[in-house]
Protein backbone atom coordinates (compact mmCIF):
# COMPACT_ATOMS: atom_id res chain seq x y z
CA UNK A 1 -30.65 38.34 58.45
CA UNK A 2 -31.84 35.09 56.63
CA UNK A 3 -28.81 33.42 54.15
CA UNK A 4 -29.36 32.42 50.80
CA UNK A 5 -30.41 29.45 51.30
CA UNK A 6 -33.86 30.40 53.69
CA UNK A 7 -34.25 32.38 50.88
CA UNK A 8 -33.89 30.07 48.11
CA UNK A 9 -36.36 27.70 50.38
CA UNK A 10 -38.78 30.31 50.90
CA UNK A 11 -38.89 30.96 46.98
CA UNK A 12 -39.54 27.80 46.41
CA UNK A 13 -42.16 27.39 49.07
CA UNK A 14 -43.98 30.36 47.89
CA UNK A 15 -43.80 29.11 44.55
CA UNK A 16 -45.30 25.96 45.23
CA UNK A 17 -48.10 27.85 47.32
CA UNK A 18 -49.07 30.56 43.88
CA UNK A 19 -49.49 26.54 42.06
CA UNK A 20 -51.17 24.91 44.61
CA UNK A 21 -53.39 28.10 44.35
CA UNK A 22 -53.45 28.49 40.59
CA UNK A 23 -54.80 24.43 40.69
CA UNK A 24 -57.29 25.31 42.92
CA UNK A 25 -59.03 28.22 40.59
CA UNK A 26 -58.41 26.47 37.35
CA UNK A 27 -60.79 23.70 39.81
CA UNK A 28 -63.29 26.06 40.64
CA UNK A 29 -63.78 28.10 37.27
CA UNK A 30 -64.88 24.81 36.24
CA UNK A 31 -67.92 25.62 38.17
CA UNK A 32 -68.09 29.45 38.39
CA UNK A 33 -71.37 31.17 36.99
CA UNK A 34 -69.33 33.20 34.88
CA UNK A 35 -68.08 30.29 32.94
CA UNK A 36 -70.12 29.78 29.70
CA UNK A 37 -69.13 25.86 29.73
CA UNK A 38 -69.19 25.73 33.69
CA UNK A 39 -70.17 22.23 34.60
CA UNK A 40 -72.98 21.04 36.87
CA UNK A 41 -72.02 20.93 40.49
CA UNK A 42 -74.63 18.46 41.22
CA UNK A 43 -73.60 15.92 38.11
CA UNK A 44 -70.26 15.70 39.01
CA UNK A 45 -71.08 15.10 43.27
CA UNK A 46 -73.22 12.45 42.13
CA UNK A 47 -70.40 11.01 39.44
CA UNK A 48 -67.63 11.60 42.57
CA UNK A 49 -70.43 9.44 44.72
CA UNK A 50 -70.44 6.30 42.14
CA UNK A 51 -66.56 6.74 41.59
CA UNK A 52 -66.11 6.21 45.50
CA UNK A 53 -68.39 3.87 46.04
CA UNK A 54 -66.93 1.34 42.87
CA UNK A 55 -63.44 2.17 45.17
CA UNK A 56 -65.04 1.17 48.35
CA UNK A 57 -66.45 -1.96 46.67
CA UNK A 58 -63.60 -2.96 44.83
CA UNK A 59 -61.30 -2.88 47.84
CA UNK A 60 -63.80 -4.91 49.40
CA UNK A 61 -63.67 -7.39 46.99
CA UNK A 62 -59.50 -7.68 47.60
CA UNK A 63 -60.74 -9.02 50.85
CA UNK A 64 -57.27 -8.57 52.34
């Protein structure tokens, strides 16, 4: 029989799981069909693309 502590931990590890999971649909509702101000999936690749690639260059630049 697990103490109250491995239960306590597993609380708290199955809490952290129903947030990790609540992030992830707030995420993809963003996009969803069903979402009247859904954003595009392409536009915001493309955005995510320029963002990295400013990154890449800018650590590139640090020449270190």
């Amino acid at each position: 029989m697990a103490n109250l502590e491995d239960l306590e931990e597993q609380k708290v590890e199955l809490i952290n799981d129903l947030l990790a999971t609540a992030t992830v649909i707030e995420e993809l509702w963003n996009y969803h069909p069903d979402n009247p101000e859904k954003k595009d999936v392409v536009a915001e690749y493309n955005q995510l693309l320029k963002i990295q690639g400013d990154i890449e260059n800018e650590i590139k630049s640090l020449g270190v």
